[in-house]
PDB file of N, CA and C in Angstrom:
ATOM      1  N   UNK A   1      83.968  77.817 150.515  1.00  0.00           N
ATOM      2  CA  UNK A   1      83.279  77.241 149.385  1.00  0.00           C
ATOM      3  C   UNK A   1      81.894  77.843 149.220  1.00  0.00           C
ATOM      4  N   UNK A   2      81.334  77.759 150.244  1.00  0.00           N
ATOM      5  CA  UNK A   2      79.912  78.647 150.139  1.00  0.00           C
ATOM      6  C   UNK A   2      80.395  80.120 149.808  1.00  0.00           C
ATOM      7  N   UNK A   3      81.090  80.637 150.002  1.00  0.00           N
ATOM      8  CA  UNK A   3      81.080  82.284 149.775  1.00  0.00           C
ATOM      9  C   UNK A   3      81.184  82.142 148.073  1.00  0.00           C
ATOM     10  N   UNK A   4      81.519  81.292 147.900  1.00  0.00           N
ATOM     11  CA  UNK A   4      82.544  81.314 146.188  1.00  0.00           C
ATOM     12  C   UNK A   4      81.104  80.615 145.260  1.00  0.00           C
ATOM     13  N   UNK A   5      79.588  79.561 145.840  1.00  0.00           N
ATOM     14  CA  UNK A   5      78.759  79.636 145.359  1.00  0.00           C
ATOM     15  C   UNK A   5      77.524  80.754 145.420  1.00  0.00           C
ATOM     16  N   UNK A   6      77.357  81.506 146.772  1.00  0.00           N
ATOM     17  CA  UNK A   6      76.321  82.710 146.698  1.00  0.00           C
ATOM     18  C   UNK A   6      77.550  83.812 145.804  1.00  0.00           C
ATOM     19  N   UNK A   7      78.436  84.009 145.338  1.00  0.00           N
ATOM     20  CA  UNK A   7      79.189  85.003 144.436  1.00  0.00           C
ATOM     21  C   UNK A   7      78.342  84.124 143.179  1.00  0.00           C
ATOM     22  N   UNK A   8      78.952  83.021 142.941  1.00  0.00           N
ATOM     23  CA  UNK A   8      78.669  82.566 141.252  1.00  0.00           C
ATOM     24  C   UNK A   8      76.735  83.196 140.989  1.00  0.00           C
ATOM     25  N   UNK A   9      76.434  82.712 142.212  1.00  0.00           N
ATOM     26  CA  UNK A   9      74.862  83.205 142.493  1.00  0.00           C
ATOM     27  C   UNK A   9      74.429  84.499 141.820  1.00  0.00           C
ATOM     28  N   UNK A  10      75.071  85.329 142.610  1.00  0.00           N
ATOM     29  CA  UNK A  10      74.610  86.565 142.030  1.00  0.00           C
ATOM     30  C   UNK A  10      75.337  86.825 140.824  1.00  0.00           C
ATOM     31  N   UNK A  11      76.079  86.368 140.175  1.00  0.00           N
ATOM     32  CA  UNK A  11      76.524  86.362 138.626  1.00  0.00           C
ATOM     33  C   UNK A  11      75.298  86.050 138.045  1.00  0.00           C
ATOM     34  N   UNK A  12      74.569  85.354 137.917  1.00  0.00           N
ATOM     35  CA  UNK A  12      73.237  85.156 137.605  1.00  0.00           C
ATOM     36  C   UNK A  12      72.764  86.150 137.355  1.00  0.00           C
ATOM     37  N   UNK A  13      72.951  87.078 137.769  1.00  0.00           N
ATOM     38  CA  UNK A  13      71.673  88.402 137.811  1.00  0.00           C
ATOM     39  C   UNK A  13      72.226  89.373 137.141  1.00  0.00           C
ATOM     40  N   UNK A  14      73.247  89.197 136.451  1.00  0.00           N
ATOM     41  CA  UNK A  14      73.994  90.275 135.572  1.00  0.00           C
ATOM     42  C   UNK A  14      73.657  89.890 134.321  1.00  0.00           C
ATOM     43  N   UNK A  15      73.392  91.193 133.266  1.00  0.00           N
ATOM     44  CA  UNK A  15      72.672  91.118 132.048  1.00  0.00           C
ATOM     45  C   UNK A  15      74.008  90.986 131.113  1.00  0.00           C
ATOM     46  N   UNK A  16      75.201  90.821 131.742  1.00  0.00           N
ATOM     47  CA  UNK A  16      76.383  90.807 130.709  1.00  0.00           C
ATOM     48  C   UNK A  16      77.408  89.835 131.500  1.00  0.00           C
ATOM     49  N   UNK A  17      78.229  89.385 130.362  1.00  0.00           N
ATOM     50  CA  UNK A  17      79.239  88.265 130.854  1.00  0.00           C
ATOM     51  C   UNK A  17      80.496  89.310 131.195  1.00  0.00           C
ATOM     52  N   UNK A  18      79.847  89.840 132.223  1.00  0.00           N
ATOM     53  CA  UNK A  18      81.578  90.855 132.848  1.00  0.00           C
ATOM     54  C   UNK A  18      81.952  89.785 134.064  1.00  0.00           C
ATOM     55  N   UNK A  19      83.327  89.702 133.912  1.00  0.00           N
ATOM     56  CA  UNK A  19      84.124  89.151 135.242  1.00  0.00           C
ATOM     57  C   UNK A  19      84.757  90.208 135.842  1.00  0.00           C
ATOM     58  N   UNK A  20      84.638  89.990 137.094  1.00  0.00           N
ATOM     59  CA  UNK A  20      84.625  90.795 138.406  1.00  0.00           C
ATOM     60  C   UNK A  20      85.885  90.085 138.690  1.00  0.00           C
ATOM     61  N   UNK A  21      86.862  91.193 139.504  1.00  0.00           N
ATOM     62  CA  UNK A  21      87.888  90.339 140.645  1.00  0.00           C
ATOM     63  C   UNK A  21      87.862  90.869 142.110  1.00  0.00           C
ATOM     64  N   UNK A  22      86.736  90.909 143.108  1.00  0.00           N
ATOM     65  CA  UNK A  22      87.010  91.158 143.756  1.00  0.00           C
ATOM     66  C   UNK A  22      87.315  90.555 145.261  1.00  0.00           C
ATOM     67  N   UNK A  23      87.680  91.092 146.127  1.00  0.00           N
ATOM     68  CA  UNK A  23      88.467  90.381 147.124  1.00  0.00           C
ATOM     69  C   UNK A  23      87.837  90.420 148.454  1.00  0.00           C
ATOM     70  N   UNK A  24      88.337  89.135 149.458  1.00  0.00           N
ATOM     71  CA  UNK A  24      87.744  88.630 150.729  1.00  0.00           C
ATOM     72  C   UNK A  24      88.864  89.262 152.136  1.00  0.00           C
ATOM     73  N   UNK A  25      88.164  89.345 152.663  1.00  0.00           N
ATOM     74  CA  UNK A  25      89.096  89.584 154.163  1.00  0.00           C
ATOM     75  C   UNK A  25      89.174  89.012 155.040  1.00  0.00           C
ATOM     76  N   UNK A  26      90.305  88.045 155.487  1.00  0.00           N
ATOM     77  CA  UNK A  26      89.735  87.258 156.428  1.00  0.00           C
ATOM     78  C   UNK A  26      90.225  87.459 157.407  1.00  0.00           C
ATOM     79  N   UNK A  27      90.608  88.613 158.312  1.00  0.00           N
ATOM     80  CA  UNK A  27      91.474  89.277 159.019  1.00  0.00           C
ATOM     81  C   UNK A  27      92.093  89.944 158.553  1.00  0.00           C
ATOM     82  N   UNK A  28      93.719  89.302 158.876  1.00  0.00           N
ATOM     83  CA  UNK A  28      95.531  89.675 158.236  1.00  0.00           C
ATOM     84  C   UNK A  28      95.257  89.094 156.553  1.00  0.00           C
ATOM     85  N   UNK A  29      94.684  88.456 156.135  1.00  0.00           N
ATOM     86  CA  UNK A  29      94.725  87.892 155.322  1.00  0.00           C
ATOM     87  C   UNK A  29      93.536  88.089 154.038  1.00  0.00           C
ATOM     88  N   UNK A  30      94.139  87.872 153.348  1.00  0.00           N
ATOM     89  CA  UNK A  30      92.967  88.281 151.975  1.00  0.00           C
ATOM     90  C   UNK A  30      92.994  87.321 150.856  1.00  0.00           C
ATOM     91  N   UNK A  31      92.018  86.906 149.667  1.00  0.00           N
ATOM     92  CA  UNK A  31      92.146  85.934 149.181  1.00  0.00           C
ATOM     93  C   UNK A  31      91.166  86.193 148.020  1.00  0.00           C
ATOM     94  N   UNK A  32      92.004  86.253 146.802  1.00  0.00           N
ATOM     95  CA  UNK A  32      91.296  86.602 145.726  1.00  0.00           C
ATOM     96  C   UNK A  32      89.670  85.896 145.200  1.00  0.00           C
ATOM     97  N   UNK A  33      88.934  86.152 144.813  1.00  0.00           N
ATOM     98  CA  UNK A  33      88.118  85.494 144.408  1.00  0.00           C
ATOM     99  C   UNK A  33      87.569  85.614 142.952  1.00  0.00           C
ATOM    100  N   UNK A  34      87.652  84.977 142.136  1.00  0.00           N
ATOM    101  CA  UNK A  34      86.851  85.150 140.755  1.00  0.00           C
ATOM    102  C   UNK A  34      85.289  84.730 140.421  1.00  0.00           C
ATOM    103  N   UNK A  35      84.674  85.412 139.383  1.00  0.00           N
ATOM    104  CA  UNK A  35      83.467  85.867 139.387  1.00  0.00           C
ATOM    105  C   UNK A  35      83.697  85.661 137.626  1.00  0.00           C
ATOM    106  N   UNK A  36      82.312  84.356 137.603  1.00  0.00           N
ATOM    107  CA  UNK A  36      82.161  83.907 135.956  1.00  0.00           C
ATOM    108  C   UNK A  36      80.601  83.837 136.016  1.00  0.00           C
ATOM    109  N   UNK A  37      79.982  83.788 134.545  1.00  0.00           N
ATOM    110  CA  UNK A  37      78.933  83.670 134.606  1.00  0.00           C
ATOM    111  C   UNK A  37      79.143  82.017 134.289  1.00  0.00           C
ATOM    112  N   UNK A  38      77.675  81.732 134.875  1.00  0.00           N
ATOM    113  CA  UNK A  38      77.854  80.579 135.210  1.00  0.00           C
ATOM    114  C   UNK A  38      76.271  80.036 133.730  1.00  0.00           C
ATOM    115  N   UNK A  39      74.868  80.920 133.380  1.00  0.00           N
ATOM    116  CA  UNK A  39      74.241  80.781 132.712  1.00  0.00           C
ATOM    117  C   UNK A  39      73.588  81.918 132.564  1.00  0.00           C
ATOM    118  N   UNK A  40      73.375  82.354 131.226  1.00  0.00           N
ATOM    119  CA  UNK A  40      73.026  84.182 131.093  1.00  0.00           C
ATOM    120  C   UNK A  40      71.772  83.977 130.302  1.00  0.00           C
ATOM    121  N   UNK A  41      70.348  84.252 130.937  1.00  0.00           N
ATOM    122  CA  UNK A  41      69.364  84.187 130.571  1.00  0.00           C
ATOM    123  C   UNK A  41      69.163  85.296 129.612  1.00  0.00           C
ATOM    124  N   UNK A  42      67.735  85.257 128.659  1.00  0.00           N
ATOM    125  CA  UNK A  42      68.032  86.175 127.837  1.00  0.00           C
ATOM    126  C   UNK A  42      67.863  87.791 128.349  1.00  0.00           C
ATOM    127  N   UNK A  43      68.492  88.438 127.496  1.00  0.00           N
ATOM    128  CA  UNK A  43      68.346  89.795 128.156  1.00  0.00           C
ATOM    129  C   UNK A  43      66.342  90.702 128.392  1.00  0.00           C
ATOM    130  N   UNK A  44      66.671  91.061 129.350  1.00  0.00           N
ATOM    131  CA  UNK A  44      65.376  91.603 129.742  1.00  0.00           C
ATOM    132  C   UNK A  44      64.698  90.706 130.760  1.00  0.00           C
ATOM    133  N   UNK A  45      65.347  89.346 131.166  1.00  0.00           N
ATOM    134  CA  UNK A  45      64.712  87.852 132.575  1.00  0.00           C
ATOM    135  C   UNK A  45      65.235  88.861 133.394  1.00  0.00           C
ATOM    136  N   UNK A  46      64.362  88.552 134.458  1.00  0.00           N
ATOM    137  CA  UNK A  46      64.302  89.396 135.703  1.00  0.00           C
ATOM    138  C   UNK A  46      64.418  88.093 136.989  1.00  0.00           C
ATOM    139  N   UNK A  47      65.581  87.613 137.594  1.00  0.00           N
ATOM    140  CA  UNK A  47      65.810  86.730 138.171  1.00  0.00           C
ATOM    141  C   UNK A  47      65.202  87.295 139.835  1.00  0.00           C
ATOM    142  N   UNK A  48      64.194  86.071 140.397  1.00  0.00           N
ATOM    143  CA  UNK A  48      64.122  86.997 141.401  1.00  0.00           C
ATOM    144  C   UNK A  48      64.688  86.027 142.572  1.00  0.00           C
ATOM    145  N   UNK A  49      64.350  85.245 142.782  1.00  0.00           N
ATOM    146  CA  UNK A  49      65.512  84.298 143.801  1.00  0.00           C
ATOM    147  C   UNK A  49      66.327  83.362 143.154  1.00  0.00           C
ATOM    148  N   UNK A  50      66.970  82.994 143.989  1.00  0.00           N
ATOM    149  CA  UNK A  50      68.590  81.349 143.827  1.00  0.00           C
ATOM    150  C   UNK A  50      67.897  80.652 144.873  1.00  0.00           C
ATOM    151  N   UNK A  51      67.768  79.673 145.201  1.00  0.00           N
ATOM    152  CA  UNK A  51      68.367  78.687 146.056  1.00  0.00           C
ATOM    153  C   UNK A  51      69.309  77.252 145.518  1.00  0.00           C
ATOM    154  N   UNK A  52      70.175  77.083 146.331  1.00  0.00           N
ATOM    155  CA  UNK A  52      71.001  75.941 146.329  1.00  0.00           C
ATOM    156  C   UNK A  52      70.685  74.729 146.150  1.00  0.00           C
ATOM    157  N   UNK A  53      70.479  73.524 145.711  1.00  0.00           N
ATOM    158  CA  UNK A  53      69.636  72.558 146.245  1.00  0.00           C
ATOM    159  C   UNK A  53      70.857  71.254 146.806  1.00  0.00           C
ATOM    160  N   UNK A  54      70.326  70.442 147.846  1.00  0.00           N
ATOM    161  CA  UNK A  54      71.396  69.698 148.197  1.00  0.00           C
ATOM    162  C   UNK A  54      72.548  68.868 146.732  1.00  0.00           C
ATOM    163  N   UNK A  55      72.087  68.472 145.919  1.00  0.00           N
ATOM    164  CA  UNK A  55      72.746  67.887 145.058  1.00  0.00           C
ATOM    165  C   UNK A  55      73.772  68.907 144.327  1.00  0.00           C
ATOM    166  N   UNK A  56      73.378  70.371 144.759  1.00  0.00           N
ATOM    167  CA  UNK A  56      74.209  71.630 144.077  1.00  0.00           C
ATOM    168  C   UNK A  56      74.015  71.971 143.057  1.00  0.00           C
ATOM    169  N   UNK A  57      72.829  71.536 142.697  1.00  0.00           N
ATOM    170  CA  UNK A  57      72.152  72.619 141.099  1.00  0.00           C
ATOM    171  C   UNK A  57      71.383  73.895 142.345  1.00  0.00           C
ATOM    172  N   UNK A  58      71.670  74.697 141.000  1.00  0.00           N
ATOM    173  CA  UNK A  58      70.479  75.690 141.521  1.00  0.00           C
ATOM    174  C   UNK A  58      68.972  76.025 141.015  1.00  0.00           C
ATOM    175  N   UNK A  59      68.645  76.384 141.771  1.00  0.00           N
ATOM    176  CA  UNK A  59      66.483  76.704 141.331  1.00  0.00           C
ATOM    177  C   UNK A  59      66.815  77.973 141.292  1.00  0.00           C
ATOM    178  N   UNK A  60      65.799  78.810 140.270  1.00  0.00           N
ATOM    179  CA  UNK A  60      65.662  80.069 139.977  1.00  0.00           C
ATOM    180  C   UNK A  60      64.349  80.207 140.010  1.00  0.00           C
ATOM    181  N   UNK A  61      64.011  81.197 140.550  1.00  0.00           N
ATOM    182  CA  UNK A  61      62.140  81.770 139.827  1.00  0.00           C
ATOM    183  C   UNK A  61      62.766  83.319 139.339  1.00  0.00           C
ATOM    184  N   UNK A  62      61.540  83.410 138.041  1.00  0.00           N
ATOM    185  CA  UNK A  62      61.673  84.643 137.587  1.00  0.00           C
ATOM    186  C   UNK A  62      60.834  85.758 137.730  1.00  0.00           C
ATOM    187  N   UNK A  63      60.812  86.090 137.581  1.00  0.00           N
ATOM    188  CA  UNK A  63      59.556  87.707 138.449  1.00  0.00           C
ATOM    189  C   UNK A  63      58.748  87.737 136.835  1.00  0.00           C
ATOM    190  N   UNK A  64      59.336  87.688 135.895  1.00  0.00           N
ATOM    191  CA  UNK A  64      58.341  87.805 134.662  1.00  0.00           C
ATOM    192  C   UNK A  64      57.616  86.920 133.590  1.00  0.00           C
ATOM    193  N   UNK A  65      58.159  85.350 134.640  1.00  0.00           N
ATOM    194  CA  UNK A  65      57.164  84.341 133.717  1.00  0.00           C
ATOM    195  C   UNK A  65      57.062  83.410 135.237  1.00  0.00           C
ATOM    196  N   UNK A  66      56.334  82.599 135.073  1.00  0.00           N
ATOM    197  CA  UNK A  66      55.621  81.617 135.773  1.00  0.00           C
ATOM    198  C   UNK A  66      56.030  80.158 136.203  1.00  0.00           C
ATOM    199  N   UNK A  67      57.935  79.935 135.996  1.00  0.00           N
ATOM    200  CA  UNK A  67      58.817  78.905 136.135  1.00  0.00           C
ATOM    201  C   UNK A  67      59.470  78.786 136.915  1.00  0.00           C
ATOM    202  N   UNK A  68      59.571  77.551 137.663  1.00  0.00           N
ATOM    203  CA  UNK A  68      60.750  77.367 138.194  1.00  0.00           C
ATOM    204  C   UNK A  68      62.036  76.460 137.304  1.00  0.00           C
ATOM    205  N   UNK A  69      63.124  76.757 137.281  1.00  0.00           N
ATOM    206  CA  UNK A  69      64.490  76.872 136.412  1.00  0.00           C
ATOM    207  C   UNK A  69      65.604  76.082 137.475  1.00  0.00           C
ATOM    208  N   UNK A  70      65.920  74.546 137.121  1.00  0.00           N
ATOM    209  CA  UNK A  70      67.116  74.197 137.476  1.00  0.00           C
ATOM    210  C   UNK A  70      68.220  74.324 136.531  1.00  0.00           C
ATOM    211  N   UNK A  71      69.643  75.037 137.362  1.00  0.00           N
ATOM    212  CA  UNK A  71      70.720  75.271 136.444  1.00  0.00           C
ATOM    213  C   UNK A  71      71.481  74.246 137.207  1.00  0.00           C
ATOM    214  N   UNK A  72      72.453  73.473 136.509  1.00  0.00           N
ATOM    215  CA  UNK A  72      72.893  72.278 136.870  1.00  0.00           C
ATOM    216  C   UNK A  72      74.382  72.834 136.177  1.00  0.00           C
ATOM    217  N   UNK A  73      75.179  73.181 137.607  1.00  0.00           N
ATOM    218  CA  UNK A  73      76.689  73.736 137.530  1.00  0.00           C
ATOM    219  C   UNK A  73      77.230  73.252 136.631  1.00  0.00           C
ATOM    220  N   UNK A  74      77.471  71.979 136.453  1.00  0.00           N
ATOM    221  CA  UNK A  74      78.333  70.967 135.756  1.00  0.00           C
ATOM    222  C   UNK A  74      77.842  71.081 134.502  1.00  0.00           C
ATOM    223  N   UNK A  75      76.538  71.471 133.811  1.00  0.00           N
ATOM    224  CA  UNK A  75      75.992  71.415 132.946  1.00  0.00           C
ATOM    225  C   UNK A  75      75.266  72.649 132.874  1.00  0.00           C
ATOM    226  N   UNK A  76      75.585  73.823 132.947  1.00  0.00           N
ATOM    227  CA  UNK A  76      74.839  74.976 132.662  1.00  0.00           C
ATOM    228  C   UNK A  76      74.704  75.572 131.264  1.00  0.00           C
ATOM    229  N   UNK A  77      74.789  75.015 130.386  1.00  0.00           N
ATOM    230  CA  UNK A  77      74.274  75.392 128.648  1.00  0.00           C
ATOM    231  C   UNK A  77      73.215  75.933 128.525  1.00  0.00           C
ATOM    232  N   UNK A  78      71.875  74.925 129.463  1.00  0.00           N
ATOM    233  CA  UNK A  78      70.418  75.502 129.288  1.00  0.00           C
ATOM    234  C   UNK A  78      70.113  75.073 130.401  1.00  0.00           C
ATOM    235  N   UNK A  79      68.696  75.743 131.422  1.00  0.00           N
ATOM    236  CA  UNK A  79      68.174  75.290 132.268  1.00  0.00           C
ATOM    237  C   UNK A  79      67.127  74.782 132.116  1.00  0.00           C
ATOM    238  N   UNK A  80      66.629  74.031 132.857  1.00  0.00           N
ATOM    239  CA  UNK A  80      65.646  73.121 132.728  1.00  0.00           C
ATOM    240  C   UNK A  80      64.490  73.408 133.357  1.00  0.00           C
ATOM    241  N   UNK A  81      63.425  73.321 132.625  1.00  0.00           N
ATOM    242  CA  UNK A  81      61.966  74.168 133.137  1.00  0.00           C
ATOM    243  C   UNK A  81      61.635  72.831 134.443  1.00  0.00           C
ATOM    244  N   UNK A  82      61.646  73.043 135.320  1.00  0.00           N
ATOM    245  CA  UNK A  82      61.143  71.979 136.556  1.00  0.00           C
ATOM    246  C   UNK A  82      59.467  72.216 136.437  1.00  0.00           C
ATOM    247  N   UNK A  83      59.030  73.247 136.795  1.00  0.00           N
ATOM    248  CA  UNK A  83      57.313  73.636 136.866  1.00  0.00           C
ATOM    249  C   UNK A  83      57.012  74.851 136.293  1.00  0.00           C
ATOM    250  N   UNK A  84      56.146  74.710 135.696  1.00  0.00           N
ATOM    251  CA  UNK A  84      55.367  75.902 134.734  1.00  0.00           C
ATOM    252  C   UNK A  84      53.630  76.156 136.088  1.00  0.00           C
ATOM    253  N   UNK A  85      53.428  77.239 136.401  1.00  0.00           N
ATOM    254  CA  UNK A  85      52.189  77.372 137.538  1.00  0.00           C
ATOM    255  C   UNK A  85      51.627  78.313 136.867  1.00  0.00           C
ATOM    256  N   UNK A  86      50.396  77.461 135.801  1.00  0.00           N
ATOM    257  CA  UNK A  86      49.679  78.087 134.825  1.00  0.00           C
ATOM    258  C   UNK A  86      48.507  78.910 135.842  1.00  0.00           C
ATOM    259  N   UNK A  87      48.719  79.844 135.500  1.00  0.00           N
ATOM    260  CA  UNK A  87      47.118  81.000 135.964  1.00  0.00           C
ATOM    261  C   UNK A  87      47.882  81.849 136.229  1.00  0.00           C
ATOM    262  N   UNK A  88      49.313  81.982 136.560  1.00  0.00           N
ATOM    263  CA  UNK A  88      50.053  82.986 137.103  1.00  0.00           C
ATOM    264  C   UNK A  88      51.319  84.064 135.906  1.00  0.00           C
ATOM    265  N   UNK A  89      51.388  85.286 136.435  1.00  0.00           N
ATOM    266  CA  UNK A  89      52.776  85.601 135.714  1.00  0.00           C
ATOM    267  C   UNK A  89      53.878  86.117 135.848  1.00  0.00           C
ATOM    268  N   UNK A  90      54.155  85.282 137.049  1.00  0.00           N
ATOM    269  CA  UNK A  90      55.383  85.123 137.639  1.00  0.00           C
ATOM    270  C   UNK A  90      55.798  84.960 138.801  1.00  0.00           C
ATOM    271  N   UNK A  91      56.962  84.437 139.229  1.00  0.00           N
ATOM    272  CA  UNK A  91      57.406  83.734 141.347  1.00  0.00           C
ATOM    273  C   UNK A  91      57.840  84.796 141.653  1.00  0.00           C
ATOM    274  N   UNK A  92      57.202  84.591 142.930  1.00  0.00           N
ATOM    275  CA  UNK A  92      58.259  85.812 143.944  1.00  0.00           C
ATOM    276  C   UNK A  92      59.274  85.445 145.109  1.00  0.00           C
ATOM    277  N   UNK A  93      59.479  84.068 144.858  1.00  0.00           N
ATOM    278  CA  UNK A  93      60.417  83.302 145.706  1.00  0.00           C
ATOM    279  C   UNK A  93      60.480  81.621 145.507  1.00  0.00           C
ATOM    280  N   UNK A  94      61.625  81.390 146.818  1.00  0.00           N
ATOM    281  CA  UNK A  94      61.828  79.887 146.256  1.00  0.00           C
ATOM    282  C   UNK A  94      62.217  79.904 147.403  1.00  0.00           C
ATOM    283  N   UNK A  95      62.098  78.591 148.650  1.00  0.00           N
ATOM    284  CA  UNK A  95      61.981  78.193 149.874  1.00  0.00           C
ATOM    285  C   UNK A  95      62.490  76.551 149.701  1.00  0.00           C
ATOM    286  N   UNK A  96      63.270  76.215 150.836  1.00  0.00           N
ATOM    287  CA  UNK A  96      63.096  74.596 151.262  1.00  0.00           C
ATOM    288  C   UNK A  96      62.325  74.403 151.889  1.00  0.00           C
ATOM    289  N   UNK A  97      61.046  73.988 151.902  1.00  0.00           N
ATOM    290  CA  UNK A  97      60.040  73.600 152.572  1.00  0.00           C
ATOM    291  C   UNK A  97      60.695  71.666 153.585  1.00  0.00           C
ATOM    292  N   UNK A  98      61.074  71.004 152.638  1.00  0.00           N
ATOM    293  CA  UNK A  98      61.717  69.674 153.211  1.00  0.00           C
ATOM    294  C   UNK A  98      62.828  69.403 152.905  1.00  0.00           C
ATOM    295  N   UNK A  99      63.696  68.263 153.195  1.00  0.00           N
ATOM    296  CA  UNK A  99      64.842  67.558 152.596  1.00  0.00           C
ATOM    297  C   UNK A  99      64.427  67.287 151.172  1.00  0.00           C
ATOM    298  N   UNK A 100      65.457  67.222 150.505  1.00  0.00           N
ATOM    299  CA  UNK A 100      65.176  66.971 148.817  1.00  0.00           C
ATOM    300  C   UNK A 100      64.669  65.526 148.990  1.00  0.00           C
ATOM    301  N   UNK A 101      63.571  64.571 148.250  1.00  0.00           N
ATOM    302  CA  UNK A 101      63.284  63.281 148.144  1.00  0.00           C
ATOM    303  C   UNK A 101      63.282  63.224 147.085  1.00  0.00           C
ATOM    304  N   UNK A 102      62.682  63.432 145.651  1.00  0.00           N
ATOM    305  CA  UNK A 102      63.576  62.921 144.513  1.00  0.00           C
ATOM    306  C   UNK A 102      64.517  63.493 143.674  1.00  0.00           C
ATOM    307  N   UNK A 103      64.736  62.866 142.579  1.00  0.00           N
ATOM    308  CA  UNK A 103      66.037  63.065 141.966  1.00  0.00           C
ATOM    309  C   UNK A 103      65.728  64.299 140.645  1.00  0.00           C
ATOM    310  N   UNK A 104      64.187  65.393 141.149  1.00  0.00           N
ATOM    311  CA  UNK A 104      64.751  66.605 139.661  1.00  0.00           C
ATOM    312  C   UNK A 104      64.916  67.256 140.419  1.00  0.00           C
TER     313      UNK A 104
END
């Protein structure tokens, strides 16, 4: 299950809705995997990290504006600006510092 969310992950970072089919090894055994975009920012966003968050949305920062971006699997149409960090122009990462305590 985790291999099949860091894949949807890096779908993220593709400037086009191409689906990929490529495949896992798990020994003797192999096991297809599919590859969708999951939310396609506009062309020219420069995505620079994912993290997961326990509830299973994901956080994005972008290298060319100053946001952090929850995409909410179940609901990925639009993401949701969480923090704007005015003086700056743009993240260069995204960390769990603690356990999640509230609910954005």
């Amino acid at each position: 299950m985790i291999f099949l969310i860091i894949f949807a992950l890096l779908t993220l970072l593709a400037s086009s809705g191409v689906s990929s089919f490529p495949f896992t090894d798990h020994g003797d055994k192999s096991e297809q995997v599919y590859a969708s975009t999951l939310y396609q920012f506009q062309t020219g966003t420069r995505i620079e990290n994912i993290a997961v968050r326990s509830n299973g949305k994901l956080l994005t920062t972008l290298s060319d504006r100053p946001g952090l971006y929850e995409v909410d699997l179940l609901k990925p149409a639009s993401p949701k600006l969480i923090h704007h960090f005015t003086g700056y122009s743009g993240l260069g990462g995204v960390s769990q510092a603690s356990f999640q305590t509230s609910s954005w």
